[in-house]
Protein backbone atom coordinates (compact mmCIF):
# COMPACT_ATOMS: atom_id res chain seq x y z
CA UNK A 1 11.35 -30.37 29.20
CA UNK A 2 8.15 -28.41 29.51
CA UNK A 3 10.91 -24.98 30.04
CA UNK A 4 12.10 -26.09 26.41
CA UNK A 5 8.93 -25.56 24.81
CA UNK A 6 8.34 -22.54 26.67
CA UNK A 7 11.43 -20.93 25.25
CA UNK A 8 10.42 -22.04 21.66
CA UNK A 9 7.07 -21.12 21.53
CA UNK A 10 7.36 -17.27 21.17
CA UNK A 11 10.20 -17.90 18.73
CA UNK A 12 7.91 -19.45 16.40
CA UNK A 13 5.23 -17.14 16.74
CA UNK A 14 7.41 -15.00 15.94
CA UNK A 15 8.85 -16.78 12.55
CA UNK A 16 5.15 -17.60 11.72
CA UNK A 17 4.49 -13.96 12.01
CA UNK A 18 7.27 -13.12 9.47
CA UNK A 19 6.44 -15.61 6.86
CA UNK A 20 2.27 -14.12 7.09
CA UNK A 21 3.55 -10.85 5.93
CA UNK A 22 6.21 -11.84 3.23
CA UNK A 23 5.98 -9.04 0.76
CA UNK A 24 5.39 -9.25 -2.70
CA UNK A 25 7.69 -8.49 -5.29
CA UNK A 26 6.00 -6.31 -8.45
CA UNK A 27 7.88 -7.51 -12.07
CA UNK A 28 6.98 -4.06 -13.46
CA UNK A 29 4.60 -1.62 -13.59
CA UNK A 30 1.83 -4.09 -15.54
CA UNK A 31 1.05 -5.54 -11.74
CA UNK A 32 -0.43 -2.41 -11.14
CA UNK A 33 -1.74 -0.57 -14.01
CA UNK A 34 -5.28 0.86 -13.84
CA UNK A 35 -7.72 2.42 -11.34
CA UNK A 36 -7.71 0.96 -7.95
CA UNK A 37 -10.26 2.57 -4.47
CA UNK A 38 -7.91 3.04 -2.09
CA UNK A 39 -10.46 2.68 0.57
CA UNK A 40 -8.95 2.59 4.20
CA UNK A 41 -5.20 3.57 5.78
CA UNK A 42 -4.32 2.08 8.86
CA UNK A 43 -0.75 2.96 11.02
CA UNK A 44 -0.40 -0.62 11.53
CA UNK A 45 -1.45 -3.59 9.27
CA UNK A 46 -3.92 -4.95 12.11
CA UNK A 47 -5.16 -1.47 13.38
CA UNK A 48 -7.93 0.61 12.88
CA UNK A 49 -8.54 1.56 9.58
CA UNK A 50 -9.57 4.81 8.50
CA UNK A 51 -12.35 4.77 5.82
CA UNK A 52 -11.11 7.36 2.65
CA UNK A 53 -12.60 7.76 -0.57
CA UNK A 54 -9.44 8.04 -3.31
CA UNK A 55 -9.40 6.75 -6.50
CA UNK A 56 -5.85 5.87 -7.82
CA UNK A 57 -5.19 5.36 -11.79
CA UNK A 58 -1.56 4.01 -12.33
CA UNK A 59 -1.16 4.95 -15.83
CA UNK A 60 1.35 3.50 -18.05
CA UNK A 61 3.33 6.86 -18.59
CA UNK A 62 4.54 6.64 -15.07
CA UNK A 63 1.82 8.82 -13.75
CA UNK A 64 -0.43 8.24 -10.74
CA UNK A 65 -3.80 9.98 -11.14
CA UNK A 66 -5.08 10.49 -7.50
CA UNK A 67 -9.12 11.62 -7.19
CA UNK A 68 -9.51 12.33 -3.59
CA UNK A 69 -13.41 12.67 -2.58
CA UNK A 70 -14.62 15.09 0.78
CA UNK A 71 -16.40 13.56 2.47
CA UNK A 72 -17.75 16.65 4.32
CA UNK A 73 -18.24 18.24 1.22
CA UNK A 74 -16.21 21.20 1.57
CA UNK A 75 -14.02 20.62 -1.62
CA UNK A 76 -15.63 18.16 -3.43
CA UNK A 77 -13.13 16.45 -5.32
CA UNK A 78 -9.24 16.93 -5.75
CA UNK A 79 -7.12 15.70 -8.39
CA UNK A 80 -3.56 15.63 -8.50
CA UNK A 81 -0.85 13.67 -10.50
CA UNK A 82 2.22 11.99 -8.76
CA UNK A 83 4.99 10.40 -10.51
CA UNK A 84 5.61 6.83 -9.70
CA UNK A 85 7.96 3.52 -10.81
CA UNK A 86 8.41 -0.06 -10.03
CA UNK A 87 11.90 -0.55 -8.74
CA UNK A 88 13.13 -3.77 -6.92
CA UNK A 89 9.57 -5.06 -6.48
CA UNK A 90 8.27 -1.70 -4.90
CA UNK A 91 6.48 0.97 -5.67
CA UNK A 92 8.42 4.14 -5.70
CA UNK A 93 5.96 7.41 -5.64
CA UNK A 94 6.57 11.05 -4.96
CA UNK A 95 5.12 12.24 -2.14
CA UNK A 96 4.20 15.88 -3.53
CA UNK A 97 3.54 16.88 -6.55
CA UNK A 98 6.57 18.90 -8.28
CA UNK A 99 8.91 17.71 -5.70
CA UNK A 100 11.69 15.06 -6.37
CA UNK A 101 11.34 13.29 -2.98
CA UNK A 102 9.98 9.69 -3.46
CA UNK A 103 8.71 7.09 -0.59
CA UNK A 104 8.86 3.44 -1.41
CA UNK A 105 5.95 1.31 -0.72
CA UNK A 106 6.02 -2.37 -0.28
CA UNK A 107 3.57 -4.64 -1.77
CA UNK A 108 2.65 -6.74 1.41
CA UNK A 109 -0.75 -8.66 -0.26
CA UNK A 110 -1.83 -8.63 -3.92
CA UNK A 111 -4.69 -10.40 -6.15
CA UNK A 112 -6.38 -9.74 -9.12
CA UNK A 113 -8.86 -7.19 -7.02
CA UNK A 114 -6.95 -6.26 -4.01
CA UNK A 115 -4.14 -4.70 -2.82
CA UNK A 116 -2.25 -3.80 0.30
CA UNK A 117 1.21 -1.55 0.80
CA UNK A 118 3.06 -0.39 3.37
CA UNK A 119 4.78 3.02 3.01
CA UNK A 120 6.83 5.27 5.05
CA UNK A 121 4.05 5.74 8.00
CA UNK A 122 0.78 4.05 6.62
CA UNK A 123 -0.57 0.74 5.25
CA UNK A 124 -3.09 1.58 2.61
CA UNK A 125 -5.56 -0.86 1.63
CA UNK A 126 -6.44 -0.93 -2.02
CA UNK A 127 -9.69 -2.82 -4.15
CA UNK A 128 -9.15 -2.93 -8.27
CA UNK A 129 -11.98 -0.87 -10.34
């Protein structure tokens, strides 16, 4: 009996693990719109988070504003404009500018005033403005 619930055990771990990261599916673009601190990236949802300093400003024209801040100093501040879409509950956002290759992100937590996604290599934890 006891080898039963051995045996089960991990396997619902494992299906309570699933349903805690369930991600969620963006309507349209109106989910997102406005400025949001992206202010840590992580390679794995419970890893270490690096601290950044980005501004991103989803913009109704299918735009995404990025202000990137040094924190050393050396260049101050960078701006540069990505295209971006909402397609089948994801965000879909060129990963450099003038090129037409595109990375999906999921949506994997969302509230009025935070945000997280996972993307092609890195979870990116997001606050509204």
């Amino acid at each position: 009996m006891i080898k039963k619930y051995i045996k089960i055990l991990p396997l619902t771990a494992m299906l309570f693990a699933f349903s805690a990261q369930a991600d969620v599916a963006l309507k349209d673009e109106s989910d997102i719109l406005g400025k949001w601190n992206l202010y840590a990236e992580a390679t794995k949802i419970d890893g270490e988070k690096k601290n950044v300093t980005v501004e991103w400003d989803f913009q109704p024209n299918g735009v995404l504003q990025t202000t990137s801040t040094d924190s050393v100093g050396r260049t101050k501040e960078m701006k540069i404009a990505i295209k971006y879409s909402v397609e089948n509950g994801a965000i879909k956002k060129q990963t450099t500018p003038g090129r037409e290759k595109y990375e999906s992100c999921k949506v994997i937590e969302k509230d009025a005033n935070q945000m997280t996604l996972k993307c092609a290599y890195l979870f990116f934890f997001l606050k509204k403005l």
